[in-house]
N, C-alpha and C. Protein backbone atom coordinates (compact mmCIF):
# COMPACT_ATOMS: atom_id res chain seq x y z
N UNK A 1 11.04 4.84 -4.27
CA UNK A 1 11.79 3.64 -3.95
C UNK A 1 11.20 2.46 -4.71
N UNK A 2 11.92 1.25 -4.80
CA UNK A 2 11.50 -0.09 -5.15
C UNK A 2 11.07 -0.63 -4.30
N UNK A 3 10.18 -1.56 -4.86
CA UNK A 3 9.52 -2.20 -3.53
C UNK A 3 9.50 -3.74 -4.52
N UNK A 4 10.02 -4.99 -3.61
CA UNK A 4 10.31 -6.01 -3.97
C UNK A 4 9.55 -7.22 -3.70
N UNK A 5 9.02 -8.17 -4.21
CA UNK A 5 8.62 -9.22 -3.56
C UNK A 5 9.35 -10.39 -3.59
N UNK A 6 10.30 -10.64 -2.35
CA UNK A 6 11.21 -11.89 -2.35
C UNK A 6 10.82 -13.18 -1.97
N UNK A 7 9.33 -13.27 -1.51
CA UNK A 7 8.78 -14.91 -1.98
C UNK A 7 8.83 -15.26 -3.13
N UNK A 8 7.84 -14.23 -3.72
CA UNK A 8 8.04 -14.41 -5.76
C UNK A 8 8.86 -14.43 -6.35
N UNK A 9 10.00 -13.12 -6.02
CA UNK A 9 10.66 -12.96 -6.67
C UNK A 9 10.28 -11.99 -8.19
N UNK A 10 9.27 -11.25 -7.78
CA UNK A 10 8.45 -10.38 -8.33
C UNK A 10 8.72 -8.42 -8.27
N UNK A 11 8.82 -7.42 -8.82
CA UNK A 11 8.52 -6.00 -8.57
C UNK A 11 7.80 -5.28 -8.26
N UNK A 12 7.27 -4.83 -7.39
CA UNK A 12 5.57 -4.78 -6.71
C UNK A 12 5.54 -3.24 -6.82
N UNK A 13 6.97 -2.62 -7.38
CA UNK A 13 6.75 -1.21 -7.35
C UNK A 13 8.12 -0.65 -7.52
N UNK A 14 8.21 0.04 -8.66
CA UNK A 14 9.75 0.67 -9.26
C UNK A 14 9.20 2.03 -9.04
N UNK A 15 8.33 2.36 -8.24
CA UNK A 15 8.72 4.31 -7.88
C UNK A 15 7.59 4.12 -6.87
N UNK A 16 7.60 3.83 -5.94
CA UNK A 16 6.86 4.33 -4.62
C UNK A 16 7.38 5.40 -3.58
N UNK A 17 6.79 5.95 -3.06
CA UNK A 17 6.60 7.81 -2.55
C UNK A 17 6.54 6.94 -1.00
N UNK A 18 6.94 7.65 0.33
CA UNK A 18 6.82 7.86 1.54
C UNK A 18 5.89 8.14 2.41
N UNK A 19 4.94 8.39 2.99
CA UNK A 19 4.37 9.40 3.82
C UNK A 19 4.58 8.76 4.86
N UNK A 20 5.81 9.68 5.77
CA UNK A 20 5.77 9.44 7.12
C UNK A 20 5.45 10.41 8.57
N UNK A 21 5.08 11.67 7.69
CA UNK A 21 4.48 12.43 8.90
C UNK A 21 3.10 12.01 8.67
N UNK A 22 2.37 13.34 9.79
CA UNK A 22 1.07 13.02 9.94
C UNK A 22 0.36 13.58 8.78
N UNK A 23 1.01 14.89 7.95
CA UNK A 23 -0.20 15.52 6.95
C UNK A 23 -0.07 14.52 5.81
N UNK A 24 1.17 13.94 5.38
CA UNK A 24 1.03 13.35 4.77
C UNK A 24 0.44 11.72 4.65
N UNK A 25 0.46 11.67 5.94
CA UNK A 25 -0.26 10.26 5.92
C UNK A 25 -1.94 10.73 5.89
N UNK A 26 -2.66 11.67 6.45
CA UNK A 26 -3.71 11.95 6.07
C UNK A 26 -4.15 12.30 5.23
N UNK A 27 -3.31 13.17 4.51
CA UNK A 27 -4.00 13.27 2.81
C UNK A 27 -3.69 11.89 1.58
N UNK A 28 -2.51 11.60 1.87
CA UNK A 28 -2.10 10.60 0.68
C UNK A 28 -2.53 10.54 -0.49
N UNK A 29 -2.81 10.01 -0.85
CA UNK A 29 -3.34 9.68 -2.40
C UNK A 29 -4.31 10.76 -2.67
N UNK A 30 -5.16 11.41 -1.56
CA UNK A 30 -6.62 12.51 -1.97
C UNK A 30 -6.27 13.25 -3.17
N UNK A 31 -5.46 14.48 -2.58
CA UNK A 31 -4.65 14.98 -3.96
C UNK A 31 -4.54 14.59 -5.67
N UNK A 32 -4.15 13.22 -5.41
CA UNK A 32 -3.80 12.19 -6.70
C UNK A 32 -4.88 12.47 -7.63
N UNK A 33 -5.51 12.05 -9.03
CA UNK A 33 -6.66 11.55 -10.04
C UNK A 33 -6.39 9.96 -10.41
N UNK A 34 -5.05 9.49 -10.03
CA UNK A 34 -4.09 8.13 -10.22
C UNK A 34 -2.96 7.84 -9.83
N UNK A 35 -2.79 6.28 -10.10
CA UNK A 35 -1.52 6.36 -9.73
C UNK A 35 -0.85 5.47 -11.13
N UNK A 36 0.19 5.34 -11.14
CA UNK A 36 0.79 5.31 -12.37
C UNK A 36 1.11 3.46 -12.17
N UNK A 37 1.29 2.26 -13.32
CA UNK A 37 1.22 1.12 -13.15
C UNK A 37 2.25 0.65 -12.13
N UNK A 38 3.32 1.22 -12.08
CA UNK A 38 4.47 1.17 -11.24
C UNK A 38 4.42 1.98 -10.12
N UNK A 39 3.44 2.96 -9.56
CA UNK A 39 3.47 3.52 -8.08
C UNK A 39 3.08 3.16 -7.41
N UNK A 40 3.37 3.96 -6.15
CA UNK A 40 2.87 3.18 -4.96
C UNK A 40 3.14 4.54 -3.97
N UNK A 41 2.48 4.01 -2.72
CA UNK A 41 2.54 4.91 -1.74
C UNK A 41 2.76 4.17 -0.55
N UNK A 42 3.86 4.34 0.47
CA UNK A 42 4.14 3.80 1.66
C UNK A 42 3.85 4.33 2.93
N UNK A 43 2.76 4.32 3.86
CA UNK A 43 2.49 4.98 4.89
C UNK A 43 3.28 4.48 6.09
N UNK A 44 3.83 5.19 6.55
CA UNK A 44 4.36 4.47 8.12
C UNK A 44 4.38 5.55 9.31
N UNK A 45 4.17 5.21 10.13
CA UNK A 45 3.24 4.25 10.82
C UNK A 45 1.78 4.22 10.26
N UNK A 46 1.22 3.04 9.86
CA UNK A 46 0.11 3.10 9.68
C UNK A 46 -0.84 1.32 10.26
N UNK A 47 -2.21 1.60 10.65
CA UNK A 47 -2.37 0.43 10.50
C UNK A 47 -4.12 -0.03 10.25
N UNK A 48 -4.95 1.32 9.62
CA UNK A 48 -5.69 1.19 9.30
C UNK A 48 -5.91 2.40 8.21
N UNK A 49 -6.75 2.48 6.97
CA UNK A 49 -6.72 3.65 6.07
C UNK A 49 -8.08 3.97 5.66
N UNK A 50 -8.19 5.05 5.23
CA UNK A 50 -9.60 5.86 4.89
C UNK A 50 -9.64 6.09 3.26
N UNK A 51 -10.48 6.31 2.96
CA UNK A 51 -10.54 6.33 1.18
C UNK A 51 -11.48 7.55 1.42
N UNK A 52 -12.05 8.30 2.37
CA UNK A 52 -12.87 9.84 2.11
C UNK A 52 -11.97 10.28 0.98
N UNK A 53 -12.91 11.04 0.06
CA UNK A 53 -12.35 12.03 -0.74
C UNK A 53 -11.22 11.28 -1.69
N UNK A 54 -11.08 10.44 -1.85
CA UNK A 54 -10.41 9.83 -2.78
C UNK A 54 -11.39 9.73 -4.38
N UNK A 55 -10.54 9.66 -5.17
CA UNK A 55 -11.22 9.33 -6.67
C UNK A 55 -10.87 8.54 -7.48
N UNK A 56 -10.68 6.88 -6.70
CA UNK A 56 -10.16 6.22 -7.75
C UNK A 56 -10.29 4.93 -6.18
N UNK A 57 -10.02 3.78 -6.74
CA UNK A 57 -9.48 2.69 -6.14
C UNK A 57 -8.14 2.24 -6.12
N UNK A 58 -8.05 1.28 -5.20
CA UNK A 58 -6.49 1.32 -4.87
C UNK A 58 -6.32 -0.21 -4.62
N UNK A 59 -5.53 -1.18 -4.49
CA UNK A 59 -5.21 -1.73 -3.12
C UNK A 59 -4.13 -1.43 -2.61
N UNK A 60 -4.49 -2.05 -1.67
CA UNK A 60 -3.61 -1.75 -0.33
C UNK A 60 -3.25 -2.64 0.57
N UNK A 61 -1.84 -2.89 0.74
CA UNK A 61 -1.18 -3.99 1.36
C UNK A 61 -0.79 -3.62 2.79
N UNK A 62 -1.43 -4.26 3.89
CA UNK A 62 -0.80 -4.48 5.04
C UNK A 62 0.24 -5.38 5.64
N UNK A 63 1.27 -4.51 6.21
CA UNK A 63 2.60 -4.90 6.77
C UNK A 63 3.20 -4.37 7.75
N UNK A 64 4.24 -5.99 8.56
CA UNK A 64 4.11 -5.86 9.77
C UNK A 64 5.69 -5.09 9.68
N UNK A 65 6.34 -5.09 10.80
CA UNK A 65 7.79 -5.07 11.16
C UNK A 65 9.20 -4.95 10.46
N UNK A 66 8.72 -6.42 9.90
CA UNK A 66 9.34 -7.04 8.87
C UNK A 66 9.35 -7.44 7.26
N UNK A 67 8.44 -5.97 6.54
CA UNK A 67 7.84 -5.93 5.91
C UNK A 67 6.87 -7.39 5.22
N UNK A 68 6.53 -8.21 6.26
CA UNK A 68 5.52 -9.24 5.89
C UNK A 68 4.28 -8.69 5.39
N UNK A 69 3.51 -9.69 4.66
CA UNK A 69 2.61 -8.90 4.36
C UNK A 69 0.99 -9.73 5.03
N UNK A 70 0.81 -8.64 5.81
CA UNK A 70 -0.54 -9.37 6.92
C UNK A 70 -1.96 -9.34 6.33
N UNK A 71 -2.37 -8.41 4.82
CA UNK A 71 -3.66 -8.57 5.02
C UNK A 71 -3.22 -7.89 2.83
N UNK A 72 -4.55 -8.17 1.97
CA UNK A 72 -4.42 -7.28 0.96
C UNK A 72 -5.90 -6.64 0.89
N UNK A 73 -6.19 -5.91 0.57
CA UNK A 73 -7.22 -5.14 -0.09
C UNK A 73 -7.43 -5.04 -0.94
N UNK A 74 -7.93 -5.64 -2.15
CA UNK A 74 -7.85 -5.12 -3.60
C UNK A 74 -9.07 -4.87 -3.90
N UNK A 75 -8.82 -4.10 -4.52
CA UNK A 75 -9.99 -3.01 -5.80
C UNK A 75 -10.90 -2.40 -4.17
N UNK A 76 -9.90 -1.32 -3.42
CA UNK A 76 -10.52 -0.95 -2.03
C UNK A 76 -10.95 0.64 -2.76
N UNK A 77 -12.23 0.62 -2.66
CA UNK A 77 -13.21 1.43 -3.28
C UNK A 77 -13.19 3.03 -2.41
N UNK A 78 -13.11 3.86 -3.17
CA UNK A 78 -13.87 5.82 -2.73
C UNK A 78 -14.60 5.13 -1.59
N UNK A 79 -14.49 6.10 0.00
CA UNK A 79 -15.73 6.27 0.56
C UNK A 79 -15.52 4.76 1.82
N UNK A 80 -14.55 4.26 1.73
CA UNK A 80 -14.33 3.13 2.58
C UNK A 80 -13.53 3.54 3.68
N UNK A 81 -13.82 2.55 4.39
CA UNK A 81 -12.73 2.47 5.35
C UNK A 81 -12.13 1.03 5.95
N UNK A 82 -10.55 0.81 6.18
CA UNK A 82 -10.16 -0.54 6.04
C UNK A 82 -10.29 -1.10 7.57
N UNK A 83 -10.40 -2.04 7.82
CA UNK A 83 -10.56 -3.01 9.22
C UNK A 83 -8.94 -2.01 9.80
N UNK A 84 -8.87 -2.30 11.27
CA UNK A 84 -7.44 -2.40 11.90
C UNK A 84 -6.77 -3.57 11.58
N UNK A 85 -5.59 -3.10 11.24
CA UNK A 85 -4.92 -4.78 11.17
C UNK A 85 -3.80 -5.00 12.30
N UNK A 86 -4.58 -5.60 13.20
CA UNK A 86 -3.47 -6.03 13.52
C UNK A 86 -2.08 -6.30 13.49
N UNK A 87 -0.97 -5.55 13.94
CA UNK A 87 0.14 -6.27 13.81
C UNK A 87 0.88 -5.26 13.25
N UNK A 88 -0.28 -4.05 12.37
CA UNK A 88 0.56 -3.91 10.98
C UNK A 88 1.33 -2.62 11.29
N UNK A 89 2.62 -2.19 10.73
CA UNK A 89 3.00 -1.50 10.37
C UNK A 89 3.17 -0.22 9.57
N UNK A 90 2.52 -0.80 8.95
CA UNK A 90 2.21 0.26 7.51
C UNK A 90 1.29 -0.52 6.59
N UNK A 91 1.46 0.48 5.20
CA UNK A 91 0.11 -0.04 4.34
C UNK A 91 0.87 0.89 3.32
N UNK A 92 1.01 -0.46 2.26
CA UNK A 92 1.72 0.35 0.85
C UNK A 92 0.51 0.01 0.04
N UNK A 93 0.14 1.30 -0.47
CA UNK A 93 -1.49 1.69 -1.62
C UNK A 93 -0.52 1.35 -3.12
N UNK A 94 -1.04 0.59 -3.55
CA UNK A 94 -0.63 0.72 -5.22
C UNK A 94 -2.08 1.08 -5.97
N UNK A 95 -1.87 0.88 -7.01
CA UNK A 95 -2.67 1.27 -8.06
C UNK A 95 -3.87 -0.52 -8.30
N UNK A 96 -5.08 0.00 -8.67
CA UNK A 96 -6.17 -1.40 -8.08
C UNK A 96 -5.41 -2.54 -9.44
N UNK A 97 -5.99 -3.29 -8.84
CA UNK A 97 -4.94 -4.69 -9.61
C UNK A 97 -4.09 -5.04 -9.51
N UNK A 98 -3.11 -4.29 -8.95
CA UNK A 98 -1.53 -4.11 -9.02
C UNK A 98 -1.59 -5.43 -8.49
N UNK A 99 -1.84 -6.21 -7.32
CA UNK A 99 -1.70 -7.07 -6.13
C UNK A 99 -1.79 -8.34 -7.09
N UNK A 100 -2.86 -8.43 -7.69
CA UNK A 100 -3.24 -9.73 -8.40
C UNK A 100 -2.37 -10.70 -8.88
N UNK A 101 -1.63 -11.56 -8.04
CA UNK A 101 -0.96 -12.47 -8.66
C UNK A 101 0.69 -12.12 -8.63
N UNK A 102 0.80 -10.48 -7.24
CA UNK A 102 1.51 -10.43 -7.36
C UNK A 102 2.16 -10.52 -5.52
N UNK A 103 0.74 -10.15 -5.18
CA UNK A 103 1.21 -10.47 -3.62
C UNK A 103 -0.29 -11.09 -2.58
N UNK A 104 0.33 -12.07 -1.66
CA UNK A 104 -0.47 -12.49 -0.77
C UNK A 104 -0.44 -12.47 0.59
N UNK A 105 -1.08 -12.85 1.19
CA UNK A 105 -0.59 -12.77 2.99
C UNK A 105 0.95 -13.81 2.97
N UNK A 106 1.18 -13.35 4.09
CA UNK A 106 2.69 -14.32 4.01
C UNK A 106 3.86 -13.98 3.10
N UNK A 107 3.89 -13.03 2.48
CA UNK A 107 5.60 -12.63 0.96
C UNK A 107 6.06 -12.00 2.15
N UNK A 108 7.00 -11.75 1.52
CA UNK A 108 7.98 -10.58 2.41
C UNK A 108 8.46 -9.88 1.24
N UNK A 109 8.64 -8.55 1.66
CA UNK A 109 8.72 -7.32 1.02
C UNK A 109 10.08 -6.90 1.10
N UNK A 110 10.56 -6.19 0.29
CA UNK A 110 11.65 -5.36 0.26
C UNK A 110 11.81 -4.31 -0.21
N UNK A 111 12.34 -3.49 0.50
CA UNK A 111 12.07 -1.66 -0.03
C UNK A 111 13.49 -1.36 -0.51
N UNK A 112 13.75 -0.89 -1.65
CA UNK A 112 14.97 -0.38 -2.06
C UNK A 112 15.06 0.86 -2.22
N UNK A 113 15.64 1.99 -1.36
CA UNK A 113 15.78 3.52 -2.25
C UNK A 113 16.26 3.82 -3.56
């Protein structure tokens, strides 16, 4: 899917992937070696994430309801683990940098299939 940023008016992601069961929200990205400048990964329900066994960095955007965006993570390192966020909904992982200048607390998001 697309994933939109309509504060900016920005593309935060022209091919992001799903995980809405449970195996897939627990493995996510592990599997991966990368993710590509345009991917992304959308967990839902989610509202805190693990980096065990991962091989690469990510960030990772927390969001509520309304796809707001409540918290970012960038350059969230192998071997971590993220605070609870409050509020949140989910947590779309892009590729590390991706965020920079492209999203902050407060955008609102839009998901396009």
């Amino acid at each position: 899917m697309e994933i939109l940023n309509t504060t900016k008016n920005l593309r935060v992601s022209a091919s992001a992937s799903r995980a809405d069961t449970f195996s897939t929200r627990l493995f996510g990205l592990i599997p991966r070696r990368s993710l590509g400048a345009e991917e992304g990964l959308w967990l839902e329900p989610c509202a805190m994430i693990h980096m065990c066994f991962m091989s690469f960095a990510i960030d990772a955007v927390f969001l509520d309801r309304e796809f707001k965006v409540l918290r970012v993570l960038e350059n969230f390192r192998p071997w971590r683990f993220s605070p609870w966020v409050r509020g949140a909904r989910g947590v779309l992982e892009l590729p590390a940098g991706r965020c920079s200048g492209r999203l902050e607390e407060g955008d609102l998001l839009v998901f396009r299939p």
